[in-house]
PDB file of N, CA and C in Angstrom:
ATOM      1  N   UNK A   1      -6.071   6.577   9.065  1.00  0.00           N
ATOM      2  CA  UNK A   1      -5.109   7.443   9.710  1.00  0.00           C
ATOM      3  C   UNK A   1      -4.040   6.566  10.371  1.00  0.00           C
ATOM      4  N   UNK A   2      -2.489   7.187  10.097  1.00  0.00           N
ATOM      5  CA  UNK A   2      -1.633   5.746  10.960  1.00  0.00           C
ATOM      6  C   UNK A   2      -1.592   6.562  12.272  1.00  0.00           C
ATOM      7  N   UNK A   3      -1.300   5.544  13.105  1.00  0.00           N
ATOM      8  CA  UNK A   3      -1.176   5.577  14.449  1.00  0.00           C
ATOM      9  C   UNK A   3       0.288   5.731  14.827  1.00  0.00           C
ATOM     10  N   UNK A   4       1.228   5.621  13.742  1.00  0.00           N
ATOM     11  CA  UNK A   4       2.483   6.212  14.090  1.00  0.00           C
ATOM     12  C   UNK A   4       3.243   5.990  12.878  1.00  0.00           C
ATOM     13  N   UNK A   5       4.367   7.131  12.792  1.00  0.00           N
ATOM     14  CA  UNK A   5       5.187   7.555  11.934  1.00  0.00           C
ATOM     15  C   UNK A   5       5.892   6.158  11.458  1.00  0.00           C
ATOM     16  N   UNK A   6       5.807   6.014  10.206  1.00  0.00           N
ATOM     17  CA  UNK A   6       6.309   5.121   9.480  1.00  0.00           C
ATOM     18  C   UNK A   6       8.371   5.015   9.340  1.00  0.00           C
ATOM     19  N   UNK A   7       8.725   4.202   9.979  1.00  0.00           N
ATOM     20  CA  UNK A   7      10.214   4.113   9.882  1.00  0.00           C
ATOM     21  C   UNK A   7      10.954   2.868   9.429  1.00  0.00           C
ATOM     22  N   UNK A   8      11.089   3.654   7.978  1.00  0.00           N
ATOM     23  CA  UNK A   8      11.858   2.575   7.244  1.00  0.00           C
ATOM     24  C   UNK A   8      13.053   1.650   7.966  1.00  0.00           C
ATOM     25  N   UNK A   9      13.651   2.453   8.610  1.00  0.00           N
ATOM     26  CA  UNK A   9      15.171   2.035   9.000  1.00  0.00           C
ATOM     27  C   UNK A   9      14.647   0.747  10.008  1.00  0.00           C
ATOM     28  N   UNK A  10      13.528   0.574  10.773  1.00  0.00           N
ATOM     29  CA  UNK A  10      13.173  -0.533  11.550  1.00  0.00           C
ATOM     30  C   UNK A  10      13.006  -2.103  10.820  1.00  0.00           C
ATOM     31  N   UNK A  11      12.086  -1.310   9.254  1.00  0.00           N
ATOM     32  CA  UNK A  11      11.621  -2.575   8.388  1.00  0.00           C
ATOM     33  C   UNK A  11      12.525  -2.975   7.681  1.00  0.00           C
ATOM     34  N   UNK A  12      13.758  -1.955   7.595  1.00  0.00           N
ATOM     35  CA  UNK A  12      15.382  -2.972   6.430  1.00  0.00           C
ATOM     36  C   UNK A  12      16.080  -3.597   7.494  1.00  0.00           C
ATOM     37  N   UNK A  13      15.826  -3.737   8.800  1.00  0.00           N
ATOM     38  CA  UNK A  13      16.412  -4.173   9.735  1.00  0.00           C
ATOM     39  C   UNK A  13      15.746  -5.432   9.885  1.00  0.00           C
ATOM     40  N   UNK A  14      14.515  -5.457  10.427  1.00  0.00           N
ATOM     41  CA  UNK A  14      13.704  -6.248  10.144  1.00  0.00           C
ATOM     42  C   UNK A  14      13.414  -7.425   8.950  1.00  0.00           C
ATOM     43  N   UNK A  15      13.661  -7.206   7.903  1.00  0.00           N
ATOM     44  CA  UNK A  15      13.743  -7.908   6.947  1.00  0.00           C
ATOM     45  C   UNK A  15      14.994  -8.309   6.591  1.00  0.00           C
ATOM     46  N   UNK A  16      16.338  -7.808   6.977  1.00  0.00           N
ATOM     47  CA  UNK A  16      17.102  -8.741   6.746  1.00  0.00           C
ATOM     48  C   UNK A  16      17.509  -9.768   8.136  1.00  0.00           C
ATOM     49  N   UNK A  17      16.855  -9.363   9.294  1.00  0.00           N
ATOM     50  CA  UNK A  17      17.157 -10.481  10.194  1.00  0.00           C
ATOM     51  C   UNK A  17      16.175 -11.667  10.223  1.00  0.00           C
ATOM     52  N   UNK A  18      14.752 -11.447   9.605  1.00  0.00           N
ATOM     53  CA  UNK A  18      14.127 -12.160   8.836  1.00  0.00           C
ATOM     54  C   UNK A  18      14.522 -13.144   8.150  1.00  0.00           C
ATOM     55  N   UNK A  19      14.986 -12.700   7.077  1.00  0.00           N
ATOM     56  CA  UNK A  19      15.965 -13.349   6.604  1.00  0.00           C
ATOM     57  C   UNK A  19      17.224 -14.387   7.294  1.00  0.00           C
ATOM     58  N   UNK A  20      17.813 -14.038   7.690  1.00  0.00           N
ATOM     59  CA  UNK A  20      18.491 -14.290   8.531  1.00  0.00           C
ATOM     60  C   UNK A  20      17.997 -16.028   8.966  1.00  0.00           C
ATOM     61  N   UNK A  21      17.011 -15.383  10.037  1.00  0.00           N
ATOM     62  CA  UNK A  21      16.291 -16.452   9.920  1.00  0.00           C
ATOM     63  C   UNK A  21      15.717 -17.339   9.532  1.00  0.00           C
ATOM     64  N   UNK A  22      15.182 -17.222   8.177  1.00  0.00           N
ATOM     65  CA  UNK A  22      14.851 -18.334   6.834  1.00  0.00           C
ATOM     66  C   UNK A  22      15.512 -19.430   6.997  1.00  0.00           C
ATOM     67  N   UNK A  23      16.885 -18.330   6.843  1.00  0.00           N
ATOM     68  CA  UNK A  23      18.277 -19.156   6.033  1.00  0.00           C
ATOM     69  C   UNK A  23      18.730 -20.508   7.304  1.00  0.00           C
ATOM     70  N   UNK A  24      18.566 -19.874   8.876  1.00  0.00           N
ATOM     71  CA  UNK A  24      19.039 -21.012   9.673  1.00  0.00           C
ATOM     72  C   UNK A  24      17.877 -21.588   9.552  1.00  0.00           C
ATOM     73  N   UNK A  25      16.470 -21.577   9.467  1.00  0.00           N
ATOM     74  CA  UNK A  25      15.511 -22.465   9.459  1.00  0.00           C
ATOM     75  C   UNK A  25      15.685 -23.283   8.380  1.00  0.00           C
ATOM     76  N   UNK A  26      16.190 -23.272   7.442  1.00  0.00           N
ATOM     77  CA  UNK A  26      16.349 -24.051   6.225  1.00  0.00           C
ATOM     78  C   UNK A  26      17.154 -24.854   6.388  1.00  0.00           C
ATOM     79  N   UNK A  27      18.228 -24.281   6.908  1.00  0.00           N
ATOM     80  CA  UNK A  27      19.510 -25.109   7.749  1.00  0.00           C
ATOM     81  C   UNK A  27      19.231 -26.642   8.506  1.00  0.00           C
ATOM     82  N   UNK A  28      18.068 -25.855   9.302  1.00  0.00           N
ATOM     83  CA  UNK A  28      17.812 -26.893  10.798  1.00  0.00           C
ATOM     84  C   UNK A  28      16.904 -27.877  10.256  1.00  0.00           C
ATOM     85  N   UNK A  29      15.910 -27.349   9.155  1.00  0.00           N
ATOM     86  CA  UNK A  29      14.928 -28.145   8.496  1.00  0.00           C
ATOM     87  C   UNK A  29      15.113 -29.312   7.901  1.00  0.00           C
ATOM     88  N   UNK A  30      16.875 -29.281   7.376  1.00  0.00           N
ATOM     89  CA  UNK A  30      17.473 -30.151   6.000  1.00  0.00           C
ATOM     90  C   UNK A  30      17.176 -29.513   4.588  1.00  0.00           C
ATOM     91  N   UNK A  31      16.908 -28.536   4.441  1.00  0.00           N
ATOM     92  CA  UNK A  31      16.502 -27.797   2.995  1.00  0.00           C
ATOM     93  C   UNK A  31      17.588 -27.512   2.268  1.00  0.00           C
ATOM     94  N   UNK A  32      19.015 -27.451   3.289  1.00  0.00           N
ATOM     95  CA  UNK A  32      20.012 -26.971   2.324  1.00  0.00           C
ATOM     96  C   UNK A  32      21.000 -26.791   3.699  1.00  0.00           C
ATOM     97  N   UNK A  33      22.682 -26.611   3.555  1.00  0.00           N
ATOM     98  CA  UNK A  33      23.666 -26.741   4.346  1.00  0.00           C
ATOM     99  C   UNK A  33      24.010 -25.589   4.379  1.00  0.00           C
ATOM    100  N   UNK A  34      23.871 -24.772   5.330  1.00  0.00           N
ATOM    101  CA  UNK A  34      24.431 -23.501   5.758  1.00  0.00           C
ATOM    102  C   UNK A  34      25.893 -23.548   6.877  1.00  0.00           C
ATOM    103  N   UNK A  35      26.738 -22.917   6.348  1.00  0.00           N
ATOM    104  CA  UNK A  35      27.706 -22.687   7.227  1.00  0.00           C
ATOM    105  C   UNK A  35      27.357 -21.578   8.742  1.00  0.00           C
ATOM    106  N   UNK A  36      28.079 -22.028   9.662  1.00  0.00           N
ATOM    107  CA  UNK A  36      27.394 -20.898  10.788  1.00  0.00           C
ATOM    108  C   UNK A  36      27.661 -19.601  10.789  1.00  0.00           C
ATOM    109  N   UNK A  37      28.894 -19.477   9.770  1.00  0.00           N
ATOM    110  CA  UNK A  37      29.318 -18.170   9.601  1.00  0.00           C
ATOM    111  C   UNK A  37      28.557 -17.352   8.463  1.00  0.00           C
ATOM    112  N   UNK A  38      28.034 -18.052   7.741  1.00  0.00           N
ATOM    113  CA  UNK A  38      27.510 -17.351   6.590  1.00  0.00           C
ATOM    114  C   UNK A  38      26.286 -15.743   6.708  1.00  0.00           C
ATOM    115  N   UNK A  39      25.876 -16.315   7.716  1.00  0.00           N
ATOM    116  CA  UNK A  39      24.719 -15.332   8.108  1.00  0.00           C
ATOM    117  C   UNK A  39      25.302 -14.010   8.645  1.00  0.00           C
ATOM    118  N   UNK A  40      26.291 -14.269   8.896  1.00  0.00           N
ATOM    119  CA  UNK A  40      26.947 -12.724  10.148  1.00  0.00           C
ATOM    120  C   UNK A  40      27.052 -11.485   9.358  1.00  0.00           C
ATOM    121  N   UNK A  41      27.544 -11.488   7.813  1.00  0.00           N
ATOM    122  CA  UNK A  41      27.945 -10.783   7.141  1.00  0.00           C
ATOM    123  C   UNK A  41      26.628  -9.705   6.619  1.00  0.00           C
ATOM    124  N   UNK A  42      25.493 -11.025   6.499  1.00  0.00           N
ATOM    125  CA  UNK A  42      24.467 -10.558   5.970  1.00  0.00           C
ATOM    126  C   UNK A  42      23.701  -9.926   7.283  1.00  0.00           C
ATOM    127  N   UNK A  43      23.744 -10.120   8.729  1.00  0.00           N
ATOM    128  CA  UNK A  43      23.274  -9.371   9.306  1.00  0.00           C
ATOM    129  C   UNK A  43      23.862  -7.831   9.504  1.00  0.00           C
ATOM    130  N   UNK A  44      25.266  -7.912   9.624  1.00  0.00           N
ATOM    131  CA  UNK A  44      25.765  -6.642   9.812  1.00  0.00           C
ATOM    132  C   UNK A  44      25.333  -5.939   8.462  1.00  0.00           C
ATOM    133  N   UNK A  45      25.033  -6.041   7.276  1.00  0.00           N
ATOM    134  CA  UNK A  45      25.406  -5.319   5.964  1.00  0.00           C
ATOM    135  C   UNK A  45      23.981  -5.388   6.365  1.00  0.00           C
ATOM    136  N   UNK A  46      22.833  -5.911   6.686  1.00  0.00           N
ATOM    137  CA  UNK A  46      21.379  -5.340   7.009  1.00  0.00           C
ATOM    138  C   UNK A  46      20.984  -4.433   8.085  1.00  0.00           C
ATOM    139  N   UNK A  47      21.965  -4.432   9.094  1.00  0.00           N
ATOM    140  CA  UNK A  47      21.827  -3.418  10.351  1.00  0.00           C
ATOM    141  C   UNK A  47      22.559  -1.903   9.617  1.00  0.00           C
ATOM    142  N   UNK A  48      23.615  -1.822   9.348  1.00  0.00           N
ATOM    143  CA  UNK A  48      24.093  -0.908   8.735  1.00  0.00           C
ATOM    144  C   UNK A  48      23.141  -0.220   7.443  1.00  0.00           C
ATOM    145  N   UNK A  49      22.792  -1.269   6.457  1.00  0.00           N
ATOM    146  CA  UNK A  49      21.796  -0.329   6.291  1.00  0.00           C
ATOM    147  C   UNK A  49      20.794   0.196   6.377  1.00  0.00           C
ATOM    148  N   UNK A  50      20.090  -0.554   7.324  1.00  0.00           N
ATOM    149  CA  UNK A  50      19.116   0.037   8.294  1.00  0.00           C
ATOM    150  C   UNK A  50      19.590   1.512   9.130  1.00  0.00           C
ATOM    151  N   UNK A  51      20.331   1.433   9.408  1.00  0.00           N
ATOM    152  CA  UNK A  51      21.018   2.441   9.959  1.00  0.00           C
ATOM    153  C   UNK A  51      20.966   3.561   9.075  1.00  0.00           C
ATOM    154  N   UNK A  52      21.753   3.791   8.036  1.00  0.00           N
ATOM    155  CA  UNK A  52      21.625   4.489   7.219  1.00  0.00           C
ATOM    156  C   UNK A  52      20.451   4.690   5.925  1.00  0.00           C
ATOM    157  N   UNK A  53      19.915   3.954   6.887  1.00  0.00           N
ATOM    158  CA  UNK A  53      18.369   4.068   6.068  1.00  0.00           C
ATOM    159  C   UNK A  53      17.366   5.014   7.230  1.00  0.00           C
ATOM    160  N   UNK A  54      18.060   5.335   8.208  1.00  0.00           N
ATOM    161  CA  UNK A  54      17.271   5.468   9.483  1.00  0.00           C
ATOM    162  C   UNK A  54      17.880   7.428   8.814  1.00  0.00           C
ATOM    163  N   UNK A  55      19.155   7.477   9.171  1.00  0.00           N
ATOM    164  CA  UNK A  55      19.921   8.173   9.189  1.00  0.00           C
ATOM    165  C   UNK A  55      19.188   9.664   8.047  1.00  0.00           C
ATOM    166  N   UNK A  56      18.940   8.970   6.434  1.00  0.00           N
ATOM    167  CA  UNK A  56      18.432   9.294   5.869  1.00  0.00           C
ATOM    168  C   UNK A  56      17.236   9.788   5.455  1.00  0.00           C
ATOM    169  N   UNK A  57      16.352   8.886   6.535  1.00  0.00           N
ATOM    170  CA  UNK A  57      14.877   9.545   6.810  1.00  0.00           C
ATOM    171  C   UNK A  57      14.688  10.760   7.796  1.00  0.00           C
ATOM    172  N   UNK A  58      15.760  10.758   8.648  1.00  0.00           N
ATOM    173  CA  UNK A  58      15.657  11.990  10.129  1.00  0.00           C
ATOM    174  C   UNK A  58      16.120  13.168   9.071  1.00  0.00           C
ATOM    175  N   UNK A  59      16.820  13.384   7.895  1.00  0.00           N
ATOM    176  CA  UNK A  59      17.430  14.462   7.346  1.00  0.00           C
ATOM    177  C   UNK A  59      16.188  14.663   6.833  1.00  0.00           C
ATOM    178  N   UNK A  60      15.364  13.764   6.023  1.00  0.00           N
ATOM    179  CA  UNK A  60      14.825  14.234   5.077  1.00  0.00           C
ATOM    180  C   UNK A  60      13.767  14.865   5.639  1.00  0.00           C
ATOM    181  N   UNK A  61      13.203  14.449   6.762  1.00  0.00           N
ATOM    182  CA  UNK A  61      12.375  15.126   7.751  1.00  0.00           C
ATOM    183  C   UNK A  61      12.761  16.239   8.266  1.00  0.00           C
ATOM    184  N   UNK A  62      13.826  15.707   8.946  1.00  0.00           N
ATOM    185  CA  UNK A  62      14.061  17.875   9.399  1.00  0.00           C
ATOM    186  C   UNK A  62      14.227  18.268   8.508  1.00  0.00           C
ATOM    187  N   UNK A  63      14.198  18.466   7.629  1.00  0.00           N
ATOM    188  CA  UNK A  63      14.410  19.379   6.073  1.00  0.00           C
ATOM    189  C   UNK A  63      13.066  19.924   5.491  1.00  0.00           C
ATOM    190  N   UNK A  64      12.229  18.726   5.990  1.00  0.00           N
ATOM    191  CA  UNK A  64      10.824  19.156   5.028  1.00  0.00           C
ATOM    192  C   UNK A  64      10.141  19.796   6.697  1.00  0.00           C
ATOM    193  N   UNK A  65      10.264  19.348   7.669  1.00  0.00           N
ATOM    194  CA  UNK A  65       9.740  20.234   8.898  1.00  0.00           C
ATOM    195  C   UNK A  65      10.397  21.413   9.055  1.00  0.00           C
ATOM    196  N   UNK A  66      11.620  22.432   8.423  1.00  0.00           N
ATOM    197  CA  UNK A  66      12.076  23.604   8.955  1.00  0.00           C
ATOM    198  C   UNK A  66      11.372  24.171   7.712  1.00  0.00           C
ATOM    199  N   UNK A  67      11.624  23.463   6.476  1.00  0.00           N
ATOM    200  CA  UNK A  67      10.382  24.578   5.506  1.00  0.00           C
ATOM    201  C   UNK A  67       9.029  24.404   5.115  1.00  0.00           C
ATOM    202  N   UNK A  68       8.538  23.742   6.293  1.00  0.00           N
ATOM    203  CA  UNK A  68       7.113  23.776   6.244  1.00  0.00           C
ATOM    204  C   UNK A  68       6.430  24.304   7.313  1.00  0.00           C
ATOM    205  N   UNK A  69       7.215  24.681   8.250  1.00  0.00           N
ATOM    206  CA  UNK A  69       7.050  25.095   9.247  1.00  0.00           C
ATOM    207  C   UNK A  69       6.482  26.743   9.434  1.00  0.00           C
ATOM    208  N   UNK A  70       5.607  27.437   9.757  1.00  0.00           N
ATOM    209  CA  UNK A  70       4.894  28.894   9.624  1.00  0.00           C
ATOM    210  C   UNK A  70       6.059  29.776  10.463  1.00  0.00           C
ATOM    211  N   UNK A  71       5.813  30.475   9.808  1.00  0.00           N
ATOM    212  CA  UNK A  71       7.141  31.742  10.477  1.00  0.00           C
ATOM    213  C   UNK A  71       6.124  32.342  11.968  1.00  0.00           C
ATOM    214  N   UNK A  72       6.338  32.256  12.631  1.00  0.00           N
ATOM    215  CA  UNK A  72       6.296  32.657  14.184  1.00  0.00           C
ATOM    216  C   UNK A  72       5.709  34.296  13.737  1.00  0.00           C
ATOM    217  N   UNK A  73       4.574  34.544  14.629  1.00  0.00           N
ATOM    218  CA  UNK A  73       3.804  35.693  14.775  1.00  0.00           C
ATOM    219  C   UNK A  73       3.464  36.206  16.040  1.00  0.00           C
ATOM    220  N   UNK A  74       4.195  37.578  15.842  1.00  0.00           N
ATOM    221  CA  UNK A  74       4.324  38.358  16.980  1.00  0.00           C
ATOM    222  C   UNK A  74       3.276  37.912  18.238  1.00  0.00           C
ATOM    223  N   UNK A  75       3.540  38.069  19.362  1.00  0.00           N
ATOM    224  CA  UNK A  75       2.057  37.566  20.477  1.00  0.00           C
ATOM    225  C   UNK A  75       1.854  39.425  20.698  1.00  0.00           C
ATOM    226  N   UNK A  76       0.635  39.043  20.718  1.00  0.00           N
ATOM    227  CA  UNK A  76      -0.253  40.581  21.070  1.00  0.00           C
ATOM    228  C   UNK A  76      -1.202  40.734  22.081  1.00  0.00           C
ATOM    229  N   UNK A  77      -0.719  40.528  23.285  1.00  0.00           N
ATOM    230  CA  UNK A  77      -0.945  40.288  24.738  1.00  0.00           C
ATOM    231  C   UNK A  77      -1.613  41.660  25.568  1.00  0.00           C
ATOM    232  N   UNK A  78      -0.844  42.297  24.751  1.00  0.00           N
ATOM    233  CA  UNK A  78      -1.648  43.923  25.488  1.00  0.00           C
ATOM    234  C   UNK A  78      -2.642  44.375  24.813  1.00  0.00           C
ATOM    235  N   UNK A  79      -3.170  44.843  25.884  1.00  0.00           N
ATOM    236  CA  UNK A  79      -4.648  45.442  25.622  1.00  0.00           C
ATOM    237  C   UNK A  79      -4.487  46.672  24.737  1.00  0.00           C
ATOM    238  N   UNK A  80      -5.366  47.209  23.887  1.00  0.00           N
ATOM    239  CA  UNK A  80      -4.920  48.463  22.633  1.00  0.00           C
ATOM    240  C   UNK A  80      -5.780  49.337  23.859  1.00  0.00           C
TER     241      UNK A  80
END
């Protein structure tokens, strides 16, 4: 059973600042010459689509929660 709702938009965020990180560790390591600017582009174009990866999961949810949802039944509180 998960212990909480699975959200993509955290893990494309996540994985490209990940990334991110590789790339200056590789940098700092000697593995290869990274410019300091190189990374910026790739973080924003990973937050954004995280974002709209986020964006896309809240629709698809309220969509499948308003028609899965039981139509509301009268309360019958008084005594016959």
């Amino acid at each position: 059973m998960l212990r909480h709702e699975f959200q993509p938009g955290r893990l494309v965020a996540g994985t490209f600042l990940t990334l991110a990180g590789i790339i200056y560790a590789g940098d700092a390591g000697g593995a290869w010459e990274t410019p300091w600017f190189a990374v910026i582009p790739l973080v924003i174009f990973g937050l954004f689509l995280a974002g709209t990866t986020a964006l896309v999961t809240r629709a698809i949810r309220r969509r499948h929660r308003a028609t899965t949802r039981p139509a509301a039944t009268p309360r019958q509180d008084t005594p016959a």
